[in-house]
C-alpha atoms as a PDB file:
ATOM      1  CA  UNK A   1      10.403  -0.544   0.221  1.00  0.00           C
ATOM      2  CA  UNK A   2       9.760  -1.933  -3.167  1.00  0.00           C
ATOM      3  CA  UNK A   3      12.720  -3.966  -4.271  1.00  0.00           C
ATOM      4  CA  UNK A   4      14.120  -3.586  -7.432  1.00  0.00           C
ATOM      5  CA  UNK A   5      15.827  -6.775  -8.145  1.00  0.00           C
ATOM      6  CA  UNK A   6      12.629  -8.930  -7.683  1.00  0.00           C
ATOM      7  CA  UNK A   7      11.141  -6.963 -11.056  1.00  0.00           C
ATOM      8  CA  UNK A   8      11.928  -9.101 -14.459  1.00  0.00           C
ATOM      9  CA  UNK A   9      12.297  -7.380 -17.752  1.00  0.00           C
ATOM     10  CA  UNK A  10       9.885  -8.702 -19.988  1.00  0.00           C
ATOM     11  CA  UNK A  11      10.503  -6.135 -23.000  1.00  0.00           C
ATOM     12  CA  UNK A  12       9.716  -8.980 -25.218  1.00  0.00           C
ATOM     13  CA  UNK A  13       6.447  -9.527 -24.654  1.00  0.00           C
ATOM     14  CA  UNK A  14       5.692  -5.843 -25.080  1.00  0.00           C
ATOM     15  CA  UNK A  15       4.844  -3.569 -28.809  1.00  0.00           C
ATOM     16  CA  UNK A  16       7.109  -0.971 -27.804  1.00  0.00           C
ATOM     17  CA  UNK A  17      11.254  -1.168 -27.858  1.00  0.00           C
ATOM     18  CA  UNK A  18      11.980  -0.570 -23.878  1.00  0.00           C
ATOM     19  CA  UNK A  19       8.682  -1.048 -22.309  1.00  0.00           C
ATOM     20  CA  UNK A  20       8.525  -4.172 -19.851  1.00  0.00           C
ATOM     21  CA  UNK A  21       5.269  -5.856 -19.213  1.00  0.00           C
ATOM     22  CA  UNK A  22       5.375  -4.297 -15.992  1.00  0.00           C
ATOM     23  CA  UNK A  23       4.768  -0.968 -17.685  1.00  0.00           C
ATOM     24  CA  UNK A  24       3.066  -2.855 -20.861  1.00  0.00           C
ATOM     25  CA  UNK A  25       0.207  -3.772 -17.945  1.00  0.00           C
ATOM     26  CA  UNK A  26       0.209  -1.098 -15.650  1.00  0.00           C
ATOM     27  CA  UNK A  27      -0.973   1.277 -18.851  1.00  0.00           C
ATOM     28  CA  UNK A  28      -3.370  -1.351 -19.794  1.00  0.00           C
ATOM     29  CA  UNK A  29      -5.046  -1.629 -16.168  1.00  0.00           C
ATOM     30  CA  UNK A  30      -4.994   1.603 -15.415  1.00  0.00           C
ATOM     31  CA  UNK A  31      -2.106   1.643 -12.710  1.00  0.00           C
ATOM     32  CA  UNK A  32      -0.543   4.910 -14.400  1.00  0.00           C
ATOM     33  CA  UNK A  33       2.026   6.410 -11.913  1.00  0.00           C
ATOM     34  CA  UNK A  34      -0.150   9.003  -9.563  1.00  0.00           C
ATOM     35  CA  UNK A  35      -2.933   8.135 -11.558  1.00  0.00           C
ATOM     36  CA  UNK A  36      -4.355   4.736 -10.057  1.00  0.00           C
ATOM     37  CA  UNK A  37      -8.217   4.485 -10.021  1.00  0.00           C
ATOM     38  CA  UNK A  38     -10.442   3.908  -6.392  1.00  0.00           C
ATOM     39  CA  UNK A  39     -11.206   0.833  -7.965  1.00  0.00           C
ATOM     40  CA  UNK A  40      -7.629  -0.489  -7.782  1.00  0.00           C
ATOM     41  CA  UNK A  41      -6.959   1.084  -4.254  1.00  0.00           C
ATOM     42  CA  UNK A  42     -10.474  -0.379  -3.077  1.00  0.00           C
ATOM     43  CA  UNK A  43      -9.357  -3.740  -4.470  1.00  0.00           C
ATOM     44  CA  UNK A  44      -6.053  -4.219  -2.555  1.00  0.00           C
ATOM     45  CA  UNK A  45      -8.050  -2.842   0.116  1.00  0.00           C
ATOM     46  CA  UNK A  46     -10.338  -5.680   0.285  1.00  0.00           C
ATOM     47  CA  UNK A  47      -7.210  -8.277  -0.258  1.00  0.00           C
ATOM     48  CA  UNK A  48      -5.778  -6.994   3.048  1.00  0.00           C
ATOM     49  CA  UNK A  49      -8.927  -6.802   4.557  1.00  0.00           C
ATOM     50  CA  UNK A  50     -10.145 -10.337   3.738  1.00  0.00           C
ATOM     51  CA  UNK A  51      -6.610 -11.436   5.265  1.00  0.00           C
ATOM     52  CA  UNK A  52      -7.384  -9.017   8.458  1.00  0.00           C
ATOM     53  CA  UNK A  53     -10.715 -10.229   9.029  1.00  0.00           C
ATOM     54  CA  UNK A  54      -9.240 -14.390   8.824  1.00  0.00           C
ATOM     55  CA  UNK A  55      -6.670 -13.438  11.489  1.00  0.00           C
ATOM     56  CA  UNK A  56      -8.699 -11.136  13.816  1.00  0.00           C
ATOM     57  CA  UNK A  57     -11.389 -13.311  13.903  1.00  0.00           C
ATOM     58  CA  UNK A  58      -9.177 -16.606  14.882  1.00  0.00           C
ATOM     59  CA  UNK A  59      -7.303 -14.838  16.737  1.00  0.00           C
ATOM     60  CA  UNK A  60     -10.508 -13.847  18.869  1.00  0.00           C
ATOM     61  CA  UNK A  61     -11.436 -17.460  18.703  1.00  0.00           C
ATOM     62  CA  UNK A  62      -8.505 -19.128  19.672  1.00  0.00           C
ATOM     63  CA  UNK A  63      -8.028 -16.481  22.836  1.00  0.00           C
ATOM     64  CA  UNK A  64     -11.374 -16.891  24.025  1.00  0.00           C
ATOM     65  CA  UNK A  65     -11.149 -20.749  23.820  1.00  0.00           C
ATOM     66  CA  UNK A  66      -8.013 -20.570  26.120  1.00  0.00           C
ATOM     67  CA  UNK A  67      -9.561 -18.253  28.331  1.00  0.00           C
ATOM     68  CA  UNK A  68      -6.619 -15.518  27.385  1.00  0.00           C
ATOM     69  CA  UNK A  69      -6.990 -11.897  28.273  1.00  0.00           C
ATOM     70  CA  UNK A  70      -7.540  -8.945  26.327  1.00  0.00           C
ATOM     71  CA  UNK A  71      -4.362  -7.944  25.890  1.00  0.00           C
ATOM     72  CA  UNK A  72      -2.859 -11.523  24.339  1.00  0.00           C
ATOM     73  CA  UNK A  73      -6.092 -12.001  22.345  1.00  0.00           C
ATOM     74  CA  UNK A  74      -5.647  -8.593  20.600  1.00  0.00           C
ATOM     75  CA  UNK A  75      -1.625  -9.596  19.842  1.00  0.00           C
ATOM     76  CA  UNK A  76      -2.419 -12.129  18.903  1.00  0.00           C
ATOM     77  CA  UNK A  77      -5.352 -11.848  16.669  1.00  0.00           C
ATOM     78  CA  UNK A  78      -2.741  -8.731  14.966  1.00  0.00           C
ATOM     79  CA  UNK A  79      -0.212 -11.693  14.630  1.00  0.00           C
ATOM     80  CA  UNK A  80      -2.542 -13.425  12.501  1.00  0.00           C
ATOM     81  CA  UNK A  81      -3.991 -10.450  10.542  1.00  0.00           C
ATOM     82  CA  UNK A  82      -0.610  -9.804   9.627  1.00  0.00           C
ATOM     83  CA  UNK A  83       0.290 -13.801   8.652  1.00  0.00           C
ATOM     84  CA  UNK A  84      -2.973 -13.820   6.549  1.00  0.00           C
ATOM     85  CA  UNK A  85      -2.560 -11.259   4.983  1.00  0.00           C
ATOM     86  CA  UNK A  86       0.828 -11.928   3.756  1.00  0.00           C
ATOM     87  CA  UNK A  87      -0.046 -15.227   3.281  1.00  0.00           C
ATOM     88  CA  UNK A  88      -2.698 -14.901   0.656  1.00  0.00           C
ATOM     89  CA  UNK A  89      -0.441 -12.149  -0.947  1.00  0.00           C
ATOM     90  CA  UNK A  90       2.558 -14.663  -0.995  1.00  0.00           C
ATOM     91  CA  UNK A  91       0.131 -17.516  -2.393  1.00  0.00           C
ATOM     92  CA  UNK A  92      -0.804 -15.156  -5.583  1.00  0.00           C
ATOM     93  CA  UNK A  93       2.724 -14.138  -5.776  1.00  0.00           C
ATOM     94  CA  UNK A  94       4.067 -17.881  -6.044  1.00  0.00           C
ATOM     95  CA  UNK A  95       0.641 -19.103  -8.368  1.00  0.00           C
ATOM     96  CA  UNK A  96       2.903 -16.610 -10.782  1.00  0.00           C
ATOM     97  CA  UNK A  97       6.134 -18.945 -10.482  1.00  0.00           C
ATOM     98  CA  UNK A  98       7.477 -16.802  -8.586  1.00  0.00           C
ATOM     99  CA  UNK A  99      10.465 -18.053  -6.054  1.00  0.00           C
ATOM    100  CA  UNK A 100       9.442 -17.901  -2.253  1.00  0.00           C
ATOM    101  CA  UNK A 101      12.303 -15.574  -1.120  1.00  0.00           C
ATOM    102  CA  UNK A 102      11.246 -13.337  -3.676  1.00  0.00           C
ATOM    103  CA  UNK A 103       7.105 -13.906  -2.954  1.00  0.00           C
ATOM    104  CA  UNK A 104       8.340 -13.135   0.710  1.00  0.00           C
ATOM    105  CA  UNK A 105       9.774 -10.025  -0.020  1.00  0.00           C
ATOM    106  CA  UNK A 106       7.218  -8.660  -2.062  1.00  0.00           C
ATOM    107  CA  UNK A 107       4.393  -9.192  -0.059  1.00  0.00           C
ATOM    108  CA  UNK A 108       5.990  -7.532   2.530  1.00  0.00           C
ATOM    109  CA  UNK A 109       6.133  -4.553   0.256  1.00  0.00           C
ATOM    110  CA  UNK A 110       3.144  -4.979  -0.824  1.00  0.00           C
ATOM    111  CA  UNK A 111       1.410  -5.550   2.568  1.00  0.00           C
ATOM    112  CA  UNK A 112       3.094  -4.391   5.548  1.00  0.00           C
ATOM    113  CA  UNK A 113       1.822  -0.741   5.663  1.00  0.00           C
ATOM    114  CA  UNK A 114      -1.995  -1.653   4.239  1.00  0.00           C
ATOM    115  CA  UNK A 115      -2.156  -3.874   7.105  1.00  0.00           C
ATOM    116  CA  UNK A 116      -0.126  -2.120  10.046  1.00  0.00           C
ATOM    117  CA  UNK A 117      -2.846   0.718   8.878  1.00  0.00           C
ATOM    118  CA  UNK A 118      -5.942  -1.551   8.915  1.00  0.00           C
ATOM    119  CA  UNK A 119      -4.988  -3.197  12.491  1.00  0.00           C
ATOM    120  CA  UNK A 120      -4.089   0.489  14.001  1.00  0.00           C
ATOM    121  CA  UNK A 121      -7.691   1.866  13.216  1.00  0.00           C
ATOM    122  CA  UNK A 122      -9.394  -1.827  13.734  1.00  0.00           C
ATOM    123  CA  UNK A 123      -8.095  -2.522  17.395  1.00  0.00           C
ATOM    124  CA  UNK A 124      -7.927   1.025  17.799  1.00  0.00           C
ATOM    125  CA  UNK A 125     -11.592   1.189  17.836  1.00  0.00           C
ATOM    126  CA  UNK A 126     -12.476  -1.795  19.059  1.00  0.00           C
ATOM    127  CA  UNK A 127     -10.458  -0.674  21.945  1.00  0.00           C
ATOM    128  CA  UNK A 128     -12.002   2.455  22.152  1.00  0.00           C
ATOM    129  CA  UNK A 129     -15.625   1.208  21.590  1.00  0.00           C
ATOM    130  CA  UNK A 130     -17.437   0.882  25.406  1.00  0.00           C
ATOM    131  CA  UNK A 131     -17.876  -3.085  26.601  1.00  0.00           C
ATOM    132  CA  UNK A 132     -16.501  -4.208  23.164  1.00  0.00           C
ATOM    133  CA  UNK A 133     -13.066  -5.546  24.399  1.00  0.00           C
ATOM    134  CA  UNK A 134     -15.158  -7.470  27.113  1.00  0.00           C
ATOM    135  CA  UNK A 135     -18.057  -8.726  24.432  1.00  0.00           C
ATOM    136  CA  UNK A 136     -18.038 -12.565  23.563  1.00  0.00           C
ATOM    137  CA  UNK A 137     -18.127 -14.281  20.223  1.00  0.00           C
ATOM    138  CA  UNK A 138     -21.425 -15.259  21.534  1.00  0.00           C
ATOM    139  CA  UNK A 139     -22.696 -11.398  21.840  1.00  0.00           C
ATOM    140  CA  UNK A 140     -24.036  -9.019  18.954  1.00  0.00           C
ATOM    141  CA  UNK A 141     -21.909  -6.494  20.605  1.00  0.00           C
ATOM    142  CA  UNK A 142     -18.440  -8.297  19.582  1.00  0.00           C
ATOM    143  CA  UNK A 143     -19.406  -9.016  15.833  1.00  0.00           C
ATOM    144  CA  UNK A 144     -21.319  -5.511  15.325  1.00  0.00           C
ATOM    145  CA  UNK A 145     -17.982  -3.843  16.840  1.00  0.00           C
ATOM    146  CA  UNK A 146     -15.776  -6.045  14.874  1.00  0.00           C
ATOM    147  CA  UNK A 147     -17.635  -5.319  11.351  1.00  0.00           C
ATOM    148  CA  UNK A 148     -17.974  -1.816  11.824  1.00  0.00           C
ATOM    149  CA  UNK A 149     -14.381  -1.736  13.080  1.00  0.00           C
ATOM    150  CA  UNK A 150     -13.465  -3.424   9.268  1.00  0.00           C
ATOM    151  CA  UNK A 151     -15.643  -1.124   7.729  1.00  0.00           C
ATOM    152  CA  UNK A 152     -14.127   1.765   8.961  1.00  0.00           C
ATOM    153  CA  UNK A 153     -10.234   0.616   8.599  1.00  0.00           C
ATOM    154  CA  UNK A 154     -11.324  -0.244   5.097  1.00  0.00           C
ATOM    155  CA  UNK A 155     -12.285   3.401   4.477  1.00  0.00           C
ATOM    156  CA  UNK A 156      -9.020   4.968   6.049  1.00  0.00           C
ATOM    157  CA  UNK A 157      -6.929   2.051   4.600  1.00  0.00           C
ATOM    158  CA  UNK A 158      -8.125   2.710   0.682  1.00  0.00           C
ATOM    159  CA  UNK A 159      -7.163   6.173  -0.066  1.00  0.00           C
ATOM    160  CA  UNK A 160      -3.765   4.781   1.615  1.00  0.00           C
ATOM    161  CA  UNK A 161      -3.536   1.831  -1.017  1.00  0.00           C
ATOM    162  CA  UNK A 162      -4.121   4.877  -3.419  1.00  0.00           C
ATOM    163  CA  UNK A 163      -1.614   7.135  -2.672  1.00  0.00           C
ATOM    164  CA  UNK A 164       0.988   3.828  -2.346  1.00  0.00           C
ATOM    165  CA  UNK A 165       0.693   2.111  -5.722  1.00  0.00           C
ATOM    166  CA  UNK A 166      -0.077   5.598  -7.063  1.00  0.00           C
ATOM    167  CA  UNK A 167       3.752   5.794  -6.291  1.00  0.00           C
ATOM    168  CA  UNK A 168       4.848   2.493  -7.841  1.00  0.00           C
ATOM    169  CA  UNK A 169       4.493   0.864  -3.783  1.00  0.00           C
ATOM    170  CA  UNK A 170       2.250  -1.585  -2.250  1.00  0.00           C
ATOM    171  CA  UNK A 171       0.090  -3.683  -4.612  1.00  0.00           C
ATOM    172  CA  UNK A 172       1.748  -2.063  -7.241  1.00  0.00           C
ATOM    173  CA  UNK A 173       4.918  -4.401  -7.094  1.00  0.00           C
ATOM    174  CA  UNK A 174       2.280  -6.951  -6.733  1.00  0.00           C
ATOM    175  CA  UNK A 175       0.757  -6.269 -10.491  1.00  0.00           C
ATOM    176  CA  UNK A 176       3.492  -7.600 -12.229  1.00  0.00           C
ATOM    177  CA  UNK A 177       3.341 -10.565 -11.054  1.00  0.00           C
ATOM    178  CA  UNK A 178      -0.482 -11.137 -12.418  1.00  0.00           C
ATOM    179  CA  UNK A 179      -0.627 -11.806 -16.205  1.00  0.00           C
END
């Protein structure tokens, strides 16, 4: 849910009476309403998925070192994904001078569906995938499962980044934040 009082009018920074920066930069990048390039979409794509990959692959780490099961590694390798990826949204967010409640709030806009999307089809088929939830860090099998895993939840999770800040959602409330 994109909230509305985290957005600042900046209508003096812009040419036009009653254009905010916000709108000032989304014409200027190309982040038209319903008109938002691959580019864009694949770009937020690879933000989540760089914060995915940091928490899937400690989680993995940190659950094999303890000698967990499959069950608690996978939570809490999701756990992580999820922190991560917030995490480096939040960073960005406050690099802006932006106040932490806020940060928090937007990258949960910004993030929580892009990633609850990327960890469904990741796990999903790593789950799925025979002898992968058994494979080691030490075995081809775990890291060829794991990238192809990304690669595909990076495929299914783009066109989703798409269609979100297509609608003003997603890593579109994130935009206004980067001048």
């Amino acid at each position: 849910m994109q909230n509305h009082s985290a957005h600042t009018d900046h209508s003096e920074h812009t040419a036009e009476p009653g254009r905010t920066a916000h709108t000032a930069h989304a014409d200027h990048s190309g982040h038209h309403p319903g008109t938002v390039g691959w580019r864009t979409a694949a770009q937020a794509t690879l933000h989540c998925l760089t914060g995915c990959a940091i928490g899937e692959v400690l989680g993995m780490v940190i659950g094999t070192a303890f000698g967990w099961g499959n069950t608690a590694t996978m939570v809490l390798a999701i756990a992580l994904a999820f922190f991560f990826g917030y995490t480096l949204t939040l960073r960005s967010i406050r690099k802006a001078g932006v106040d932490f409640r806020t940060a928090f709030r937007v990258a949960l806009a910004a993030d929580t569906l892009s990633i609850a999307v990327m960890e469904l089809i990741d796990n999903g088929l790593i789950a799925l995938w025979p002898g992968a939830m058994d494979a080691t860090l030490a075995d081809a099998l775990f890291w060829g499962t794991l990238t192809l895993s990304l690669a595909v939840a990076f495929a299914v999770t783009t066109p989703v980044n798409k269609w979100m800040i297509g609608r003003g959602k997603g890593h579109a409330v994130v935009h206004q934040y980067h001048h």
